[in-house]
C-alpha atoms as a PDB file:
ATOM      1  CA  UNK A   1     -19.782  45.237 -34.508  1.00  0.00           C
ATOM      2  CA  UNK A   2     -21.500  43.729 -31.283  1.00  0.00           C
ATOM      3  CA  UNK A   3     -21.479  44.600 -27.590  1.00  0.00           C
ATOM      4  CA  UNK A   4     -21.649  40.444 -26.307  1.00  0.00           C
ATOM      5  CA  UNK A   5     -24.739  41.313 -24.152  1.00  0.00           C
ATOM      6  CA  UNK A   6     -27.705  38.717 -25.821  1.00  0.00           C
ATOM      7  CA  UNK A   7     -30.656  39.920 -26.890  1.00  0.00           C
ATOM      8  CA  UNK A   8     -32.393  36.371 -27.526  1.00  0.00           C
ATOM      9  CA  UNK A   9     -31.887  32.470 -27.796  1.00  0.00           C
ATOM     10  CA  UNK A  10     -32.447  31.199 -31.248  1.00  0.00           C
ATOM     11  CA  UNK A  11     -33.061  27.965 -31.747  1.00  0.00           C
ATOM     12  CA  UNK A  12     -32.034  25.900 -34.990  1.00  0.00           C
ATOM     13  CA  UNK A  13     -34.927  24.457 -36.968  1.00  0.00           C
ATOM     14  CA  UNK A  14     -33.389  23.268 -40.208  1.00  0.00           C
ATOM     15  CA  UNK A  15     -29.990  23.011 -41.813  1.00  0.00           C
ATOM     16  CA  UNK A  16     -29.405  21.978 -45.493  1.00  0.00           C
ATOM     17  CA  UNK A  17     -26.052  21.195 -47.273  1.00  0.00           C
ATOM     18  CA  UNK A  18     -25.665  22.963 -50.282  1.00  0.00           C
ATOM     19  CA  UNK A  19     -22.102  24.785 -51.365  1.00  0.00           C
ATOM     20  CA  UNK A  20     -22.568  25.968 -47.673  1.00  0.00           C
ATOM     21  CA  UNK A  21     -24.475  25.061 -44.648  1.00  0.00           C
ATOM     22  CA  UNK A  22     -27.834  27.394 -44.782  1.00  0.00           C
ATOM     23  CA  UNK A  23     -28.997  26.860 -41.455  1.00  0.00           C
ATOM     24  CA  UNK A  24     -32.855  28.755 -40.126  1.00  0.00           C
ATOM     25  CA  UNK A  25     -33.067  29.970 -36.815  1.00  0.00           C
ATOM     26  CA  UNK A  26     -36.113  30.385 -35.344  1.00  0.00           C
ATOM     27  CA  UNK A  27     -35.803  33.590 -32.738  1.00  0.00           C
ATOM     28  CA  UNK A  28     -37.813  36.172 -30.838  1.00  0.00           C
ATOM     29  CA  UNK A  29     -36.517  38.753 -32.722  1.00  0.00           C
ATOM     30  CA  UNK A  30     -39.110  40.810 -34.805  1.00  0.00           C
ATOM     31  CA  UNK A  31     -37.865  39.570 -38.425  1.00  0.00           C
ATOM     32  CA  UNK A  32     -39.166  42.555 -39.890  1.00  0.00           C
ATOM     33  CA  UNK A  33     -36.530  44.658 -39.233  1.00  0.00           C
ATOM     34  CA  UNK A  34     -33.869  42.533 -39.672  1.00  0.00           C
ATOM     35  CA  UNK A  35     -32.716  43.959 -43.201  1.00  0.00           C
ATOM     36  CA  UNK A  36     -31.284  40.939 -45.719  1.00  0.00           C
ATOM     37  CA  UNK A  37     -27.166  41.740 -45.656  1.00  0.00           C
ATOM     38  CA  UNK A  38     -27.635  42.661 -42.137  1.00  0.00           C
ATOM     39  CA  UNK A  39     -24.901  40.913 -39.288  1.00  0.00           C
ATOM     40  CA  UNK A  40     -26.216  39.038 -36.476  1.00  0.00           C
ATOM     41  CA  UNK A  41     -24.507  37.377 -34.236  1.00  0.00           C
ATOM     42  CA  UNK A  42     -24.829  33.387 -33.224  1.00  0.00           C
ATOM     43  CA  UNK A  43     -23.188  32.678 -30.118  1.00  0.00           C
ATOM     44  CA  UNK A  44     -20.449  34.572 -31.114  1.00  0.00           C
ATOM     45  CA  UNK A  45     -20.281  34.040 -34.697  1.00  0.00           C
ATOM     46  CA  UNK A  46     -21.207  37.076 -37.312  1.00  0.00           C
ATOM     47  CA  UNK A  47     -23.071  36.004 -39.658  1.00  0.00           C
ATOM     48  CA  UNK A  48     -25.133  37.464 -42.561  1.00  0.00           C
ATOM     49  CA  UNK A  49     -29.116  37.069 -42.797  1.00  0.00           C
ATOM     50  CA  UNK A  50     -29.750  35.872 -46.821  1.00  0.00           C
ATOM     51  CA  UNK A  51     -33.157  35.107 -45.957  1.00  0.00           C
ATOM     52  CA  UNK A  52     -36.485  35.921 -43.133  1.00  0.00           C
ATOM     53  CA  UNK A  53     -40.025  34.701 -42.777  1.00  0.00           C
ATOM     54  CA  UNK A  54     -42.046  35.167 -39.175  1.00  0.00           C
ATOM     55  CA  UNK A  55     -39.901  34.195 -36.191  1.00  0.00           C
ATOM     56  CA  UNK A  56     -37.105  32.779 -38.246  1.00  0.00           C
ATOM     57  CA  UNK A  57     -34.423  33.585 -40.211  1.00  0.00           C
ATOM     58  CA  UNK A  58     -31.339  31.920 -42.325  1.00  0.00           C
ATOM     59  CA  UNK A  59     -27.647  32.332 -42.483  1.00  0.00           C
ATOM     60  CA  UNK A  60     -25.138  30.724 -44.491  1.00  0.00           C
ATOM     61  CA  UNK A  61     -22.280  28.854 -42.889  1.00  0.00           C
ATOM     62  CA  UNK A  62     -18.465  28.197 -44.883  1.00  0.00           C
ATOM     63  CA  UNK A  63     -16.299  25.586 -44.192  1.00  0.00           C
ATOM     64  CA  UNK A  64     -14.376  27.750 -42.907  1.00  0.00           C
ATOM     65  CA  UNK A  65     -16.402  29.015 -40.061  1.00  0.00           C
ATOM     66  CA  UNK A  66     -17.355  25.671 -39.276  1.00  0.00           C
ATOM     67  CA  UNK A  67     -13.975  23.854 -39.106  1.00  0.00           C
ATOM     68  CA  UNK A  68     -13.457  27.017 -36.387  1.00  0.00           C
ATOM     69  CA  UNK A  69     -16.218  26.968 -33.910  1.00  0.00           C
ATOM     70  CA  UNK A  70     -17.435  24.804 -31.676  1.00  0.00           C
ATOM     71  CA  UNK A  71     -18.001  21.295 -32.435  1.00  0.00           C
ATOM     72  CA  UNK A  72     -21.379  20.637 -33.105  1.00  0.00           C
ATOM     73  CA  UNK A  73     -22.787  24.126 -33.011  1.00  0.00           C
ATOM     74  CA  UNK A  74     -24.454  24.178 -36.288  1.00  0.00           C
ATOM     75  CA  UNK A  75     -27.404  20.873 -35.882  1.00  0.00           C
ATOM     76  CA  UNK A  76     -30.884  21.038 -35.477  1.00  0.00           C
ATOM     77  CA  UNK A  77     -32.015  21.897 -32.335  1.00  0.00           C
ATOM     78  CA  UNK A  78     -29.088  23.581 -30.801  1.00  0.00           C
ATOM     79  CA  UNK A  79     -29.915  26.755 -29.390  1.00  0.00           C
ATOM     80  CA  UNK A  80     -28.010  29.765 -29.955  1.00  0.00           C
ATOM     81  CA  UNK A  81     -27.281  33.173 -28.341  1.00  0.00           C
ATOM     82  CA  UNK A  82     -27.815  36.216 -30.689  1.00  0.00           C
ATOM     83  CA  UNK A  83     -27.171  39.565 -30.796  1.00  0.00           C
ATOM     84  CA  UNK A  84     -28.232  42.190 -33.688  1.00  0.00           C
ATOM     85  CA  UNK A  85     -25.302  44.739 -34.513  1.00  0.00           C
ATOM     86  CA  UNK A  86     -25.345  47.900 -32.804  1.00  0.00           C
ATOM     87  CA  UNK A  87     -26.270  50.897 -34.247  1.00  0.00           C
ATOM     88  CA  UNK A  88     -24.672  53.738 -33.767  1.00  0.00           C
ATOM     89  CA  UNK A  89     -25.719  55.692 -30.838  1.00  0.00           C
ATOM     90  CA  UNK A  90     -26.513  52.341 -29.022  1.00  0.00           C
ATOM     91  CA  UNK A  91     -25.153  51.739 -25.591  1.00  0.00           C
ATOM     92  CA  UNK A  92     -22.044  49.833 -25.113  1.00  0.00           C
ATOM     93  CA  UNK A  93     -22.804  47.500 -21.992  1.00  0.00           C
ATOM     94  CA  UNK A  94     -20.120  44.697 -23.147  1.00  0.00           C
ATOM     95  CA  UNK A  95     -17.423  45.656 -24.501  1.00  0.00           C
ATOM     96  CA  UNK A  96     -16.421  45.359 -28.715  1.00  0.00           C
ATOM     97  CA  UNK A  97     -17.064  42.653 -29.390  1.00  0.00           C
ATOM     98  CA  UNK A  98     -16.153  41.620 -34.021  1.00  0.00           C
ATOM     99  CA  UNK A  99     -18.090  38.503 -33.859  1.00  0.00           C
ATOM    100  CA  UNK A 100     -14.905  36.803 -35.477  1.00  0.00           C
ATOM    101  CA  UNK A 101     -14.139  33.452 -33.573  1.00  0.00           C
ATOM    102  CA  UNK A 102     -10.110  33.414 -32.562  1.00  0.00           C
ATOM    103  CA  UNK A 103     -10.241  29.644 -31.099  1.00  0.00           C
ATOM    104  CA  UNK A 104     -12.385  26.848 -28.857  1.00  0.00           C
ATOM    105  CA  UNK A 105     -12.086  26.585 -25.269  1.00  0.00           C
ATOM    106  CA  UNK A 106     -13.662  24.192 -22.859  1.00  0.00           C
ATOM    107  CA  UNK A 107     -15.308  23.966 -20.114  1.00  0.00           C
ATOM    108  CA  UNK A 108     -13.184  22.077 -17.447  1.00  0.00           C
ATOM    109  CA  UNK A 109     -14.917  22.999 -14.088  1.00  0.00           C
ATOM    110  CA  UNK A 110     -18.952  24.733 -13.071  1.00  0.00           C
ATOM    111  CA  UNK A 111     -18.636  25.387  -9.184  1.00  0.00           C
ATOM    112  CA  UNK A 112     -21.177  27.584  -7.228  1.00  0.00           C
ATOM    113  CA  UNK A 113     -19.774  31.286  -6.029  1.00  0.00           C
ATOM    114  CA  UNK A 114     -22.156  32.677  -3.948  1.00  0.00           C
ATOM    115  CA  UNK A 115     -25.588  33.157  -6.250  1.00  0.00           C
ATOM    116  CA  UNK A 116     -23.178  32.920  -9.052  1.00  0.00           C
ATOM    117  CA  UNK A 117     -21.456  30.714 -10.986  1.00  0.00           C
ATOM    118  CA  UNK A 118     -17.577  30.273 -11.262  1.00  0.00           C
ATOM    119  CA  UNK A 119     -16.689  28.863 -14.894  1.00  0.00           C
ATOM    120  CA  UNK A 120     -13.367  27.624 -15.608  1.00  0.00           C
ATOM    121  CA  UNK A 121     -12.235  26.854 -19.019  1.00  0.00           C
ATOM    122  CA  UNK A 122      -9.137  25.382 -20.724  1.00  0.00           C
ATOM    123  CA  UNK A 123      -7.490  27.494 -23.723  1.00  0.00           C
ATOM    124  CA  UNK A 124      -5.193  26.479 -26.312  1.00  0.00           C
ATOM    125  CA  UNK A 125      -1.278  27.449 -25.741  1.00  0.00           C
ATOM    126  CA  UNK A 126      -1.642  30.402 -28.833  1.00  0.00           C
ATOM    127  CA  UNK A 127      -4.556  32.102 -27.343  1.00  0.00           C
ATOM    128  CA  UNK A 128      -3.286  31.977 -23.494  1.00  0.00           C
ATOM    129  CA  UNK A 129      -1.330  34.928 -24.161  1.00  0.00           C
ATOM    130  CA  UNK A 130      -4.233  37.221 -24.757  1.00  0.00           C
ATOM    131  CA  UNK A 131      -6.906  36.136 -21.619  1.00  0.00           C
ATOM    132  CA  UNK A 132      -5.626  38.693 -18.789  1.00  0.00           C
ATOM    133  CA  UNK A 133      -6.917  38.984 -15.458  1.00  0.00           C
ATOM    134  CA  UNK A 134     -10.070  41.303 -14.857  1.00  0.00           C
ATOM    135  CA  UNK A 135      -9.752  41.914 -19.382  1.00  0.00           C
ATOM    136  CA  UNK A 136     -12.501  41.046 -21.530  1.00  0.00           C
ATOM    137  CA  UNK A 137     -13.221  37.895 -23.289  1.00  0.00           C
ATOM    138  CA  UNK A 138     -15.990  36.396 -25.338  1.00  0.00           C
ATOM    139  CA  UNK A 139     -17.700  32.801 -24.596  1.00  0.00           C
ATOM    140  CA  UNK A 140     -19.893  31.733 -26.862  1.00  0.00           C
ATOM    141  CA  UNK A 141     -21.243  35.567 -27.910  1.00  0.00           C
ATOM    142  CA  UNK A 142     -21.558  36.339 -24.464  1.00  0.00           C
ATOM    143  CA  UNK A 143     -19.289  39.541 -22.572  1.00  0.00           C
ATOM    144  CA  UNK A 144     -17.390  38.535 -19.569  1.00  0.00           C
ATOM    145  CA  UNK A 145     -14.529  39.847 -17.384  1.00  0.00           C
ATOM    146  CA  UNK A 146     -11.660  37.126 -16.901  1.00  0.00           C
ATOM    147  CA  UNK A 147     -11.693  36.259 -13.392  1.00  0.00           C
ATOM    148  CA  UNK A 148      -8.232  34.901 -13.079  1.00  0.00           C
ATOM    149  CA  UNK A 149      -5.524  33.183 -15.216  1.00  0.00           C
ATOM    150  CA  UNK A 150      -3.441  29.866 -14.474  1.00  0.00           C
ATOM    151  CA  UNK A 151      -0.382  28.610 -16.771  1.00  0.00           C
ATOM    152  CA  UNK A 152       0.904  25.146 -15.877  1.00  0.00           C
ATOM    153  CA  UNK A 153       2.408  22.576 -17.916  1.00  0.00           C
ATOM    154  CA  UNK A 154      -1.083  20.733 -18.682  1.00  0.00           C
ATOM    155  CA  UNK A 155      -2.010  24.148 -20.807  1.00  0.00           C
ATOM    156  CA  UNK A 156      -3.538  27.267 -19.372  1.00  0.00           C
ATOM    157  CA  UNK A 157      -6.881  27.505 -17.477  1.00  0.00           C
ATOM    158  CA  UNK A 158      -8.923  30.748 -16.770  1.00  0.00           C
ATOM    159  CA  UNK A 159     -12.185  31.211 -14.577  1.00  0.00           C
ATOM    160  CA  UNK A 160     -15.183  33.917 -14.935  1.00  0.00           C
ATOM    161  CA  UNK A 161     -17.981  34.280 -12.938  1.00  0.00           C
ATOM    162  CA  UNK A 162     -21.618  34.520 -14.296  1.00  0.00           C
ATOM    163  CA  UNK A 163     -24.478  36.041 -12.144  1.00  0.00           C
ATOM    164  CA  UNK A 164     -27.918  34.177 -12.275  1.00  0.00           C
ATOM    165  CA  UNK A 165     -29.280  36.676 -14.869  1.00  0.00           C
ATOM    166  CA  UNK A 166     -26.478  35.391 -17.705  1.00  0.00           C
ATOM    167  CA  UNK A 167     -26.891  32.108 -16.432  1.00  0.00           C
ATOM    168  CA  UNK A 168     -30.630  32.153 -17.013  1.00  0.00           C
ATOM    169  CA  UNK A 169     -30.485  34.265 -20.794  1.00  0.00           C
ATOM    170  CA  UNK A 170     -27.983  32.844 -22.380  1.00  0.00           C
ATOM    171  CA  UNK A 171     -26.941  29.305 -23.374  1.00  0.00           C
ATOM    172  CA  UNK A 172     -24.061  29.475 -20.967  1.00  0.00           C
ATOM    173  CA  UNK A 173     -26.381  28.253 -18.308  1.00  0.00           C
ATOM    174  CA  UNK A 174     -26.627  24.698 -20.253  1.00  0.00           C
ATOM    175  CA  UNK A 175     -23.276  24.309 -20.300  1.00  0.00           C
ATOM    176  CA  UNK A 176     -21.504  21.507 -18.732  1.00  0.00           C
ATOM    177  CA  UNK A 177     -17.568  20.167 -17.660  1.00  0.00           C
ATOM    178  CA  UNK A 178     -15.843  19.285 -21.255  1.00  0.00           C
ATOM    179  CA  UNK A 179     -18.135  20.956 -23.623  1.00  0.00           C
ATOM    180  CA  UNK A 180     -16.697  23.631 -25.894  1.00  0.00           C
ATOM    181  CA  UNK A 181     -17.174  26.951 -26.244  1.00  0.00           C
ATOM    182  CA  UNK A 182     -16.417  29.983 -28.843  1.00  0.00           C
ATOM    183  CA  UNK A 183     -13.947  32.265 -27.623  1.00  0.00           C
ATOM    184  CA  UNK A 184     -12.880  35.855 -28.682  1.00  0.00           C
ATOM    185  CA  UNK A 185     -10.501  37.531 -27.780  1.00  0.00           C
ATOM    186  CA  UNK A 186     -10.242  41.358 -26.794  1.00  0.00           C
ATOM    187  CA  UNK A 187     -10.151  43.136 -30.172  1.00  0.00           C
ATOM    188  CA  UNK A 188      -7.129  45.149 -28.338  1.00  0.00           C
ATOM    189  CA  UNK A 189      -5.097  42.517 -27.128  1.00  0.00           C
ATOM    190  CA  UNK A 190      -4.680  41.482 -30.874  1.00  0.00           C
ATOM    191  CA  UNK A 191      -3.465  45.016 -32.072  1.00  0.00           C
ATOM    192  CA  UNK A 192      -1.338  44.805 -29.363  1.00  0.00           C
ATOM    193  CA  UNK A 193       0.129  41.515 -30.394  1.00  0.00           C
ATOM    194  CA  UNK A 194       0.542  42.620 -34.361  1.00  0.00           C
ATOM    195  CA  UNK A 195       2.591  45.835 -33.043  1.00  0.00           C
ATOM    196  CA  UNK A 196       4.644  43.379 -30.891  1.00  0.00           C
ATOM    197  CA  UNK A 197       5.425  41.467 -33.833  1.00  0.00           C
ATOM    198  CA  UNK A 198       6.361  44.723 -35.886  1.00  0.00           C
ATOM    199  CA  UNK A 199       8.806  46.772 -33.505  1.00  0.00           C
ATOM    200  CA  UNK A 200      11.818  45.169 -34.104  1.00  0.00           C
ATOM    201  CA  UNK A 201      11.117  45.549 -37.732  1.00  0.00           C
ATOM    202  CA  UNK A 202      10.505  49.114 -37.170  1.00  0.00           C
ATOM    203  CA  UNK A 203      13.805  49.779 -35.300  1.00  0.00           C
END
């Protein structure tokens, strides 16, 4: 379980095809602690560390995960926001975050707000139902509160804002119009939909 408030930007050093894509992230993180099994999160991806040395460590990568995330996320030299799990006891400044990816956005507008930045991305037709005005969503790892929601025939667009301190930590700040991006949605909105489905079964 993660919080989507980044605690580093790792940077990939290596990749090697094998069964699955072990990929080594280099990171600020102190190593030591990270435990082998343990979950980390890579811009918004939990994955499990099989493997640590100083300043770096390695996950594995399925087909799976890759034929869901963002294209191009997992070469060298693309940098990465992490988070460790929380602990329990540890403060919840995001919101919960799973770390499992429901779909890929992009980035269709950057426009300046103020000192901030205003963000607008485009979101496939089966995840527009769950981004709501001023709810929670994911980008790329990182927490954010949905700004505001359009639905038009061209597909659905919805806009966050992102102070200079997450546009200077994270890997949000590199971001530019028509990249993509991780999204998750709010862990609620999903319970929501699966008791949705079930009522009229219910009744």
């Amino acid at each position: 379980m993660f919080t989507g408030i980044i605690s580093d930007i790792g940077t990939i050093v290596e990749v090697e095809e094998r069964g699955d894509l072990r990929v080594v992230i280099a990171t600020g993180h102190d190593t030591a602690t990270l435990d082998l099994g343990a979950s980390i999160a890579c811009s918004g991806v939990c994955l499990t560390a099989v493997d640590r040395a100083p300043g770096r460590f390695a996950v594995d990568v399925s087909a799976e995960t890759i034929s869901r995330t963002a294209a191009g996320q997992w070469v060298e030299g693309r940098r990465l926001n992490l988070e460790r799990a929380m602990r329990l006891g540890d403060e919840l400044g995001g919101h919960i975050v799973t770390g499992h990816v429901d779909g890929v956005a992009r980035v269709t507008a950057i426009a300046p707000d103020g000192d901030s930045r205003r963000l607008t991305f485009g979101v496939a037709p089966d995840l527009a139902p769950f981004i709501a005005a001023k709810g929670s969503v994911t980008i790329d790892g990182v927490s954010l509160t949905v700004n505001m929601v359009t639905d038009g025939a061209p597909g659905t667009d919805f806009t966050v804002n992102l102070i200079p301190h997450t546009w200077q930590v994270t890997t949000l700040g590199t971001l530019g119009v028509g990249d993509p991006v991780n999204v998750e949605i709010d862990v609620l909105a999903r319970y929501l939909d699966r008791m949705r489905m079930l009522a009229p079964t219910a009744m």
